[in-house]
PDB file of N, CA and C in Angstrom:
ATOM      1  N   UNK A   1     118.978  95.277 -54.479  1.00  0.00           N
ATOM      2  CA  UNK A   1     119.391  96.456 -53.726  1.00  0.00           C
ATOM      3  C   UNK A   1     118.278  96.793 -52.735  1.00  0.00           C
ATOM      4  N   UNK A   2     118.477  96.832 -51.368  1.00  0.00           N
ATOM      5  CA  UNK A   2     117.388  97.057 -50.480  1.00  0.00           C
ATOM      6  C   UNK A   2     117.547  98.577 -49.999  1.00  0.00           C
ATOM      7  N   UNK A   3     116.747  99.429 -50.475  1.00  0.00           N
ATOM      8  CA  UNK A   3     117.144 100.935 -50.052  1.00  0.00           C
ATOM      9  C   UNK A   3     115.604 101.339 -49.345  1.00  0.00           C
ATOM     10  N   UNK A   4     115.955 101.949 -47.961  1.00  0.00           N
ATOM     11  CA  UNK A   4     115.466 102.867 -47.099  1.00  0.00           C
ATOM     12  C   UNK A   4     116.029 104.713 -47.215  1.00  0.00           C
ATOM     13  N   UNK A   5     115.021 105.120 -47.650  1.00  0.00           N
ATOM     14  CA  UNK A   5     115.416 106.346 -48.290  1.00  0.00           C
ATOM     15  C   UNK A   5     114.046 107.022 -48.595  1.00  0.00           C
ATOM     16  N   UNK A   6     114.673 108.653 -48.362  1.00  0.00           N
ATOM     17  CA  UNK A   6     113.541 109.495 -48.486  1.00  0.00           C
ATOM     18  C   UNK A   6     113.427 109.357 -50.141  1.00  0.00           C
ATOM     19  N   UNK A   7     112.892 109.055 -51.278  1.00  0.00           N
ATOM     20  CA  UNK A   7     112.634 109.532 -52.350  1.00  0.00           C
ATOM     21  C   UNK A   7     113.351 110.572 -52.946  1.00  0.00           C
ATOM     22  N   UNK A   8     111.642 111.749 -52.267  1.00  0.00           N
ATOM     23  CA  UNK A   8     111.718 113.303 -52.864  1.00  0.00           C
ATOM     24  C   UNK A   8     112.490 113.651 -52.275  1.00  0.00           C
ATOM     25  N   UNK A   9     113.120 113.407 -51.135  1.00  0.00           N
ATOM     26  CA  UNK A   9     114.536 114.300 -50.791  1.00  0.00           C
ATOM     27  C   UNK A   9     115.578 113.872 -51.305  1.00  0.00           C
ATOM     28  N   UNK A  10     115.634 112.921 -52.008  1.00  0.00           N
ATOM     29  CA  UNK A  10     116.765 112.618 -52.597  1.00  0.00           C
ATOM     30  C   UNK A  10     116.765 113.101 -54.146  1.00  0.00           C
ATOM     31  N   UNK A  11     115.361 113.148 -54.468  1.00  0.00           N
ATOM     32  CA  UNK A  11     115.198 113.881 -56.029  1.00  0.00           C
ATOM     33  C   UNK A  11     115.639 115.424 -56.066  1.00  0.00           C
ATOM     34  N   UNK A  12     115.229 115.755 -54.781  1.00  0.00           N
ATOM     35  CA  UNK A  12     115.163 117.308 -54.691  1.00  0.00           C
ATOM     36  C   UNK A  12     117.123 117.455 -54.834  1.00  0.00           C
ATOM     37  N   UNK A  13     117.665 116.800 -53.796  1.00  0.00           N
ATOM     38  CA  UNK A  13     119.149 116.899 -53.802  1.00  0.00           C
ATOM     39  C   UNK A  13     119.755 116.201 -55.361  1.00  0.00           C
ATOM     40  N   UNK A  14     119.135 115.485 -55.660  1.00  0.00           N
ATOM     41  CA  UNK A  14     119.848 115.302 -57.089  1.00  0.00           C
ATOM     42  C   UNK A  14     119.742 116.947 -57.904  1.00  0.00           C
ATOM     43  N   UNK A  15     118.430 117.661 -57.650  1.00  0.00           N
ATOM     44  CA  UNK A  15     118.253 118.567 -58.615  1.00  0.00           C
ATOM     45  C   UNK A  15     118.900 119.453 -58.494  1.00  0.00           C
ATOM     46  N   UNK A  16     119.350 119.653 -56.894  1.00  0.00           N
ATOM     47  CA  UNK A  16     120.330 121.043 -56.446  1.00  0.00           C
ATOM     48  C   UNK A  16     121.745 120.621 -57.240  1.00  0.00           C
ATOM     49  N   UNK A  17     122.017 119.477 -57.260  1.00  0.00           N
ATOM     50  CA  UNK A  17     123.568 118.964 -57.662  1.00  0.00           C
ATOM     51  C   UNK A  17     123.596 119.154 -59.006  1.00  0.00           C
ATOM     52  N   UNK A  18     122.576 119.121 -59.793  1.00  0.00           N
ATOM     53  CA  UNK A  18     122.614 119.731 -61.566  1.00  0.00           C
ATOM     54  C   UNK A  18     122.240 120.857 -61.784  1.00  0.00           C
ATOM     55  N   UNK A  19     121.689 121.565 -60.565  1.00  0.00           N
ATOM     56  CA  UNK A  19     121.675 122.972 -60.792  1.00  0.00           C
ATOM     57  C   UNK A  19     122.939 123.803 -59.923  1.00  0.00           C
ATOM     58  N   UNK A  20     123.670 123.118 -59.689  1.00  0.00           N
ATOM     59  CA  UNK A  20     125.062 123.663 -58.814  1.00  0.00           C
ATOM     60  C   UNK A  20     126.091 123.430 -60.644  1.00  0.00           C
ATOM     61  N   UNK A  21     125.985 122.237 -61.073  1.00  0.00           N
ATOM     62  CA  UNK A  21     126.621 122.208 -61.849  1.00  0.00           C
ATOM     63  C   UNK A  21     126.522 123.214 -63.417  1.00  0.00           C
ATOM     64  N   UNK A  22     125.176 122.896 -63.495  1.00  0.00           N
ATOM     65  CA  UNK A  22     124.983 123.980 -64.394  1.00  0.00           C
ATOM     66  C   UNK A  22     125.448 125.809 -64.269  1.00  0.00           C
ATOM     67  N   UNK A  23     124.817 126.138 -63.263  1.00  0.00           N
ATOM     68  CA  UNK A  23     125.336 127.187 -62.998  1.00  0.00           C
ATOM     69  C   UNK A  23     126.851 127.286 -62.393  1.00  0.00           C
ATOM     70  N   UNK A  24     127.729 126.505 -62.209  1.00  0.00           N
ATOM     71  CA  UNK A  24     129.616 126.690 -62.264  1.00  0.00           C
ATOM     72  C   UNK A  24     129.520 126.453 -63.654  1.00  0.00           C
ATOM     73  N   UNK A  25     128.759 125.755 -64.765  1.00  0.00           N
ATOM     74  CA  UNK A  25     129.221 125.711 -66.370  1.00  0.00           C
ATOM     75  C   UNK A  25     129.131 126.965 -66.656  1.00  0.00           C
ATOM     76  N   UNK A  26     128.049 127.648 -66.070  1.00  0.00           N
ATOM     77  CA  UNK A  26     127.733 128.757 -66.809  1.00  0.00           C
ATOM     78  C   UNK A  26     129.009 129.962 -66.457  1.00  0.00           C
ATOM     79  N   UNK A  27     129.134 129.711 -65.450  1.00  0.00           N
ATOM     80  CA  UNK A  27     129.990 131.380 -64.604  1.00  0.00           C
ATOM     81  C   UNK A  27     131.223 131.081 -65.340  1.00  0.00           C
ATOM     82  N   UNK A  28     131.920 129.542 -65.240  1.00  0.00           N
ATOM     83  CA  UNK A  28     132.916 129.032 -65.893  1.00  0.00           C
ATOM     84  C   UNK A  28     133.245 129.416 -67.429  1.00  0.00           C
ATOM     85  N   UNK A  29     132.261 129.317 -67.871  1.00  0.00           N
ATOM     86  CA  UNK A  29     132.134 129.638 -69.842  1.00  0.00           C
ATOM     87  C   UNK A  29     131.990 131.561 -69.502  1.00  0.00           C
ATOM     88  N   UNK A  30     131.360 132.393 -68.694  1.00  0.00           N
ATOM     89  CA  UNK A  30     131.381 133.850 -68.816  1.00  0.00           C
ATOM     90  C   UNK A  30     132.730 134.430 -68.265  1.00  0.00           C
ATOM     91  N   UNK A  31     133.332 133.201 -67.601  1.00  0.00           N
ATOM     92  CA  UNK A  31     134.847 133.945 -67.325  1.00  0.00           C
ATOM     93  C   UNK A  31     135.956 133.834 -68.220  1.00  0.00           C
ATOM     94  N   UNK A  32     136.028 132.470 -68.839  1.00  0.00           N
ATOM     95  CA  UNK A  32     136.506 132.252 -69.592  1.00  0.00           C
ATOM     96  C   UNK A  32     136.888 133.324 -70.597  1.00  0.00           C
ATOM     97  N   UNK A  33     135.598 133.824 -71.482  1.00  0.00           N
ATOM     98  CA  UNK A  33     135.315 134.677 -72.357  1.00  0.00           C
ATOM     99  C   UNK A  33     135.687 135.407 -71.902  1.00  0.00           C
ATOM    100  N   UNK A  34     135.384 136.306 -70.406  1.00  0.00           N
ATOM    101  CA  UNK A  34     136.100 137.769 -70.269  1.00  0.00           C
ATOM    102  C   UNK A  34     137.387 137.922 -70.255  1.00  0.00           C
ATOM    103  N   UNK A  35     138.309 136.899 -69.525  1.00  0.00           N
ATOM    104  CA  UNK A  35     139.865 136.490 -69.777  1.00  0.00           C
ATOM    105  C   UNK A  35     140.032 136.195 -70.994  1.00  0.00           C
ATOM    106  N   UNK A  36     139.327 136.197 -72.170  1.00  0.00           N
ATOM    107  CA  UNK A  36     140.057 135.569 -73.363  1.00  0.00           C
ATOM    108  C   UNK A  36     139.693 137.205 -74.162  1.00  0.00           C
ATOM    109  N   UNK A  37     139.147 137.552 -73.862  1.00  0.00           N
ATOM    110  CA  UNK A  37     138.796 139.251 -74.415  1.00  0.00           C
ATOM    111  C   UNK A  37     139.738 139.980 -73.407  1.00  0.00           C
ATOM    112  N   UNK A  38     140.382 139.799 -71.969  1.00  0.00           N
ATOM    113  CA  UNK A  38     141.370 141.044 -71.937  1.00  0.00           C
ATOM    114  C   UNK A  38     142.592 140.583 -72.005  1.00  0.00           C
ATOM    115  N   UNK A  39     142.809 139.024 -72.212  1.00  0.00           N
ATOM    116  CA  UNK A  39     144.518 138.470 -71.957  1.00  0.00           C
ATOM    117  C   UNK A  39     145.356 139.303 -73.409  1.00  0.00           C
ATOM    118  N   UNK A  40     144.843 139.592 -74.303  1.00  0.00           N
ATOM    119  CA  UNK A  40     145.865 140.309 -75.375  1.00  0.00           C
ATOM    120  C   UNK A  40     146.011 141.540 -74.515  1.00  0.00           C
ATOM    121  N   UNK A  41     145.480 142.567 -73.742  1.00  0.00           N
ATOM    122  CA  UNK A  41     146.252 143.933 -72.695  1.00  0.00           C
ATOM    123  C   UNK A  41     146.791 143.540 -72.184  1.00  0.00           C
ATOM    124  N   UNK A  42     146.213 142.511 -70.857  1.00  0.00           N
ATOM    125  CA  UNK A  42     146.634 142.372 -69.970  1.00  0.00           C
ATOM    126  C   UNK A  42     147.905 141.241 -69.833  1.00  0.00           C
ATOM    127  N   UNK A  43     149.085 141.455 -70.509  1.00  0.00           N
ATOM    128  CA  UNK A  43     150.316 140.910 -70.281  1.00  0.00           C
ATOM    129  C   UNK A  43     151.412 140.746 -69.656  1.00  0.00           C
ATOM    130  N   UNK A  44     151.478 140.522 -68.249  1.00  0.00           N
ATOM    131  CA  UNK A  44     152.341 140.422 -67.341  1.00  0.00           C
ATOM    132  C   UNK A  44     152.335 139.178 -66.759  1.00  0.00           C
ATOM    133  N   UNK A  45     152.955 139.110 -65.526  1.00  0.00           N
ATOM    134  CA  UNK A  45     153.177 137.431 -64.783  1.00  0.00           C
ATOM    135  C   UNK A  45     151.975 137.652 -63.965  1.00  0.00           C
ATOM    136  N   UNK A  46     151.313 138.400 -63.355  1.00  0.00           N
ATOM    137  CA  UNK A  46     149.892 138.146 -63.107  1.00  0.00           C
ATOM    138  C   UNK A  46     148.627 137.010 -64.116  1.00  0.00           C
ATOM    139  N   UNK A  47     149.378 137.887 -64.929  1.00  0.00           N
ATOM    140  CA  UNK A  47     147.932 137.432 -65.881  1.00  0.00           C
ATOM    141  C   UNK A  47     148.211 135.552 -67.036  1.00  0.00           C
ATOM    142  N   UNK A  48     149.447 135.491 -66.398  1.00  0.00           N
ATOM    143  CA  UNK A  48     149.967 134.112 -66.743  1.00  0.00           C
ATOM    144  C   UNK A  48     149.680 133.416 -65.888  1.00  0.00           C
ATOM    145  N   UNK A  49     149.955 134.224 -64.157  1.00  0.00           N
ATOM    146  CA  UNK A  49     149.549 133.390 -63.109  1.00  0.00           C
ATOM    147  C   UNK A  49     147.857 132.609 -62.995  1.00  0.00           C
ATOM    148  N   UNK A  50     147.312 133.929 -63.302  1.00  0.00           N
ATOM    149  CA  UNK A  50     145.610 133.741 -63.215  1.00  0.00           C
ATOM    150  C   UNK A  50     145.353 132.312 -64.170  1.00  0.00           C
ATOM    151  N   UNK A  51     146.276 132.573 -65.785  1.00  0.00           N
ATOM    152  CA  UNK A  51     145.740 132.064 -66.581  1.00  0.00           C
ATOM    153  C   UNK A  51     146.187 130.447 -65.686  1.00  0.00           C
ATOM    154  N   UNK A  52     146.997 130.166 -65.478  1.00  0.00           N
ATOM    155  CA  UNK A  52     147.573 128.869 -64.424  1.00  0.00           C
ATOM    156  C   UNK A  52     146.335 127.823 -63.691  1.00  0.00           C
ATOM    157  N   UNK A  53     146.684 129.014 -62.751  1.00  0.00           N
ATOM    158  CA  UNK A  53     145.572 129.091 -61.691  1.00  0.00           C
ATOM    159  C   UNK A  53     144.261 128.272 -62.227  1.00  0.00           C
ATOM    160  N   UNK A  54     143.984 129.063 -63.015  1.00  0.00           N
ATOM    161  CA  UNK A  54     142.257 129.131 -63.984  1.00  0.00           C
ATOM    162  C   UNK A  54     142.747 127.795 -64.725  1.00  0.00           C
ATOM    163  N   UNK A  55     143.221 127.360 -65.820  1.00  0.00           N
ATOM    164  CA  UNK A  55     143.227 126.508 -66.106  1.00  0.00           C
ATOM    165  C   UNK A  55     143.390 125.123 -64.985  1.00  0.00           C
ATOM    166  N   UNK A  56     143.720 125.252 -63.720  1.00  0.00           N
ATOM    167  CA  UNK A  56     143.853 123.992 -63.060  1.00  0.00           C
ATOM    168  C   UNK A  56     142.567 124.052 -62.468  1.00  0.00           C
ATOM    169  N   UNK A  57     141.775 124.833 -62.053  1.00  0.00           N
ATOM    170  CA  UNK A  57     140.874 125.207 -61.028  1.00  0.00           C
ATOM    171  C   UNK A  57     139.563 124.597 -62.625  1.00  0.00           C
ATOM    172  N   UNK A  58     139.915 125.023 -63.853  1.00  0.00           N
ATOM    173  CA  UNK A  58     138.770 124.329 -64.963  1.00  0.00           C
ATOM    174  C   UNK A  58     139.248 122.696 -64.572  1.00  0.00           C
ATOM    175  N   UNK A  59     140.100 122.660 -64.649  1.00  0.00           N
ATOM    176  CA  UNK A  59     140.066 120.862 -64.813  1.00  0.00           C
ATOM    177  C   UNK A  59     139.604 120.332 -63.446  1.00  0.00           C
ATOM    178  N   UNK A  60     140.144 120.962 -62.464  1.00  0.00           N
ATOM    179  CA  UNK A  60     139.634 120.097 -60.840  1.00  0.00           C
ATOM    180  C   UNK A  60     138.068 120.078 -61.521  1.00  0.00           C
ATOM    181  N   UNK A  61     137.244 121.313 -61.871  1.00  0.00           N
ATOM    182  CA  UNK A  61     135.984 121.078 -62.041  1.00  0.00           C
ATOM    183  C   UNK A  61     135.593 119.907 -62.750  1.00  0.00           C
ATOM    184  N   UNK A  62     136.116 119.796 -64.136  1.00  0.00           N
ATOM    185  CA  UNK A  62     135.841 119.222 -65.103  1.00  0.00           C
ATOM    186  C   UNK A  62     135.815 117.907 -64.397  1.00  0.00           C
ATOM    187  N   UNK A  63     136.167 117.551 -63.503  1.00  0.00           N
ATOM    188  CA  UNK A  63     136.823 115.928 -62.947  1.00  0.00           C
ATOM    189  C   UNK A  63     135.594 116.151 -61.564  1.00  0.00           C
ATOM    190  N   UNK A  64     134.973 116.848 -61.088  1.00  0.00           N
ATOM    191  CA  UNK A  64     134.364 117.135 -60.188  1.00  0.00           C
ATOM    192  C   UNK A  64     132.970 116.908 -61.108  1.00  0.00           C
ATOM    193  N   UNK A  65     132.748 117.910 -61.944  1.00  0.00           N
ATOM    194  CA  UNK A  65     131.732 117.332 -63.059  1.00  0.00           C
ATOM    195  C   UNK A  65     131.236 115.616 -62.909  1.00  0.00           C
ATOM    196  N   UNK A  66     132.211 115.024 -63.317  1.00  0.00           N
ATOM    197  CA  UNK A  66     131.985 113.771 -63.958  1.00  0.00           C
ATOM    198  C   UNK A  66     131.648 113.120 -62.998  1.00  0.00           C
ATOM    199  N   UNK A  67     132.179 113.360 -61.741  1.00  0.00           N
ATOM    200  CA  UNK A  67     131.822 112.437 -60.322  1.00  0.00           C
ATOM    201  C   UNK A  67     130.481 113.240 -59.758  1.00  0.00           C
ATOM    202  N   UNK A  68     130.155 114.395 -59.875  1.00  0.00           N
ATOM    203  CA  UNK A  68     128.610 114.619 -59.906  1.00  0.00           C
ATOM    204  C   UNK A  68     127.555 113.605 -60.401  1.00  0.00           C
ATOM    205  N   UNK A  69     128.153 113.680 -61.815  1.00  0.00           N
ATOM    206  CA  UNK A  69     127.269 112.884 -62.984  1.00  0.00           C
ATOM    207  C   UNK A  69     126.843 111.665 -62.331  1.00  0.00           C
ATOM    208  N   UNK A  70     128.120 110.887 -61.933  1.00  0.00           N
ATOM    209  CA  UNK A  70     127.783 109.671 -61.664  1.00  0.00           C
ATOM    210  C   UNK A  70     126.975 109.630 -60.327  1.00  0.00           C
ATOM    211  N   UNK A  71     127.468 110.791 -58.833  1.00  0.00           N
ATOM    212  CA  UNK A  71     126.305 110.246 -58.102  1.00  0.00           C
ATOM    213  C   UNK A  71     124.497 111.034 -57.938  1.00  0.00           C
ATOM    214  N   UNK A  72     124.651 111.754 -59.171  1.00  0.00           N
ATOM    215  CA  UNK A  72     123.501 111.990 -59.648  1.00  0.00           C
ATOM    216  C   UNK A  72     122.758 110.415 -60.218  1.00  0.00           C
ATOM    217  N   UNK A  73     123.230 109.724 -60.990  1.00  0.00           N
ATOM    218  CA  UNK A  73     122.424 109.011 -61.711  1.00  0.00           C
ATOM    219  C   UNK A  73     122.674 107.835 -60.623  1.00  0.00           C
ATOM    220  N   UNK A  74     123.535 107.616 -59.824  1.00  0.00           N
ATOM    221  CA  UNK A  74     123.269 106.768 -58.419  1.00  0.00           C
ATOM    222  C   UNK A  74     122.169 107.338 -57.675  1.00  0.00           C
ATOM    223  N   UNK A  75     121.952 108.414 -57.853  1.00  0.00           N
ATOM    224  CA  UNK A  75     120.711 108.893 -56.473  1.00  0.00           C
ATOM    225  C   UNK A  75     119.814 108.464 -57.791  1.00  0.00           C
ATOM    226  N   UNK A  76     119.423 108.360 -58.595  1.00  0.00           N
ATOM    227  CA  UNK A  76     118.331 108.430 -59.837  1.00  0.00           C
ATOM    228  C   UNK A  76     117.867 106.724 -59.768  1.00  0.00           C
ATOM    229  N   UNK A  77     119.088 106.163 -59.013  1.00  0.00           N
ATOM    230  CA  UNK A  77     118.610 104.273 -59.205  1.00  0.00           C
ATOM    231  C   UNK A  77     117.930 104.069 -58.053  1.00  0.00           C
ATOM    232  N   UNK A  78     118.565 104.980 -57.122  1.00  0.00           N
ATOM    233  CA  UNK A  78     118.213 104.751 -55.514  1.00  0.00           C
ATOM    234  C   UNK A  78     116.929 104.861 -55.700  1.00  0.00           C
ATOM    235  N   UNK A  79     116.379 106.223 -56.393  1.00  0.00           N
ATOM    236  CA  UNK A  79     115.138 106.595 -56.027  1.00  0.00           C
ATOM    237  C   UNK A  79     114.228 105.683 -56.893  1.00  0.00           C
ATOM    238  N   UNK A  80     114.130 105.157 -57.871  1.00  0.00           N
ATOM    239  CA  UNK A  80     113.517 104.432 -58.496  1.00  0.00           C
ATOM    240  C   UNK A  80     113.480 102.899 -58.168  1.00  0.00           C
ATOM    241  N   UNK A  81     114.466 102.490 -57.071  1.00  0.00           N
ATOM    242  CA  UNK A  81     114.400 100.998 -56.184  1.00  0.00           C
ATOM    243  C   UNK A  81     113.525 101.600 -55.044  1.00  0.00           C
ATOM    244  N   UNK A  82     113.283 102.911 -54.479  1.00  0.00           N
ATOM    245  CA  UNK A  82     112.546 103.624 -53.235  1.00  0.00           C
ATOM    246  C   UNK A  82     110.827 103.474 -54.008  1.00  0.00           C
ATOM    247  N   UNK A  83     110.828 104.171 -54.876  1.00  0.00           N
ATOM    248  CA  UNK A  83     109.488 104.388 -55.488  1.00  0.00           C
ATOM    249  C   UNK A  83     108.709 102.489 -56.094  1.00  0.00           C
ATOM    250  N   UNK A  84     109.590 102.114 -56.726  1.00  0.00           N
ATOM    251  CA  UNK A  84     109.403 100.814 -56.685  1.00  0.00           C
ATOM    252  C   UNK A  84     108.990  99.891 -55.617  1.00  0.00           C
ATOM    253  N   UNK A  85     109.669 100.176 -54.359  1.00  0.00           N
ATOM    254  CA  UNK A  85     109.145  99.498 -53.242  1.00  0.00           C
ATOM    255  C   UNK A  85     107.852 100.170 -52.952  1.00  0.00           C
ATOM    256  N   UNK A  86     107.949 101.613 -52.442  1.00  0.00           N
ATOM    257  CA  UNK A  86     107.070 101.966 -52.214  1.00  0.00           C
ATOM    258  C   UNK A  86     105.264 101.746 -52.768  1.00  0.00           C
ATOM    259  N   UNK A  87     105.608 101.479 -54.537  1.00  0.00           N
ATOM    260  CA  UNK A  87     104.133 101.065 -54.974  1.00  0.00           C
ATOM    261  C   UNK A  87     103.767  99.782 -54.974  1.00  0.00           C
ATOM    262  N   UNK A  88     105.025  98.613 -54.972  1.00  0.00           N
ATOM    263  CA  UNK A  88     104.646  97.135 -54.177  1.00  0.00           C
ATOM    264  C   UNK A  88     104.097  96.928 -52.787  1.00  0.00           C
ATOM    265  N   UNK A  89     104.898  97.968 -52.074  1.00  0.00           N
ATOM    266  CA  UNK A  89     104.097  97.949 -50.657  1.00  0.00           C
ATOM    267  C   UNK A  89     102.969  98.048 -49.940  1.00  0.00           C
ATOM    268  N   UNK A  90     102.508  99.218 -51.426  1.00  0.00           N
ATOM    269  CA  UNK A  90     101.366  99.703 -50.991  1.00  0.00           C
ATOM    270  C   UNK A  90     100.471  99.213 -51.813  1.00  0.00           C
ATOM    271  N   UNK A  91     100.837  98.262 -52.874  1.00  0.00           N
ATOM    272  CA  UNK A  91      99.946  97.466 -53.675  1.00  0.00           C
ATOM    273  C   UNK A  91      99.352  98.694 -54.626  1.00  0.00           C
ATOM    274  N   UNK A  92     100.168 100.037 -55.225  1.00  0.00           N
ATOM    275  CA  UNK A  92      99.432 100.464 -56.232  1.00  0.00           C
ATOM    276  C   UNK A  92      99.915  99.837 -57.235  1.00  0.00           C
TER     277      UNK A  92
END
């Protein structure tokens, strides 16, 4: 694999992409919970709609998740064929 590539900017953007993900896990799991604490009141076609809604909008994530994952640990090979060249090159 011959890669020309910033490294640390690519480490740095891997880190924003697991801290984007982490924090939608998190907001994702505190909404969850608040809809699952008011859906016994709140019983109408609104609140079936939301629940809809919300359940498709969890799975797009969940599937958005997994393709993170993977080009997280693609930027993780990149950078370690970058750093690799880089200390042959420079003979450290």
């Amino acid at each position: 694999m011959h890669v020309h590539v910033n490294a640390d900017e690519l480490e740095k953007f891997a880190r924003e992409i697991k801290s984007f993900l982490d924090t939608q896990q998190n907001a994702t799991s505190r909404l969850r919970g608040a809809f699952n604490h008011v859906k016994s009141s709140w019983q109408d076609n609104k609140c079936k709609e939301f629940e809809n809604n919300f359940s498709d909008l969890v799975n797009r994530l969940l599937r958005f998740n997994e393709l993170a994952q993977g080009d997280i640990n693609h930027l993780k090979k990149l950078i370690a064929v970058q750093r690799e060249y880089e200390r042959t090159r420079h003979g450290r």
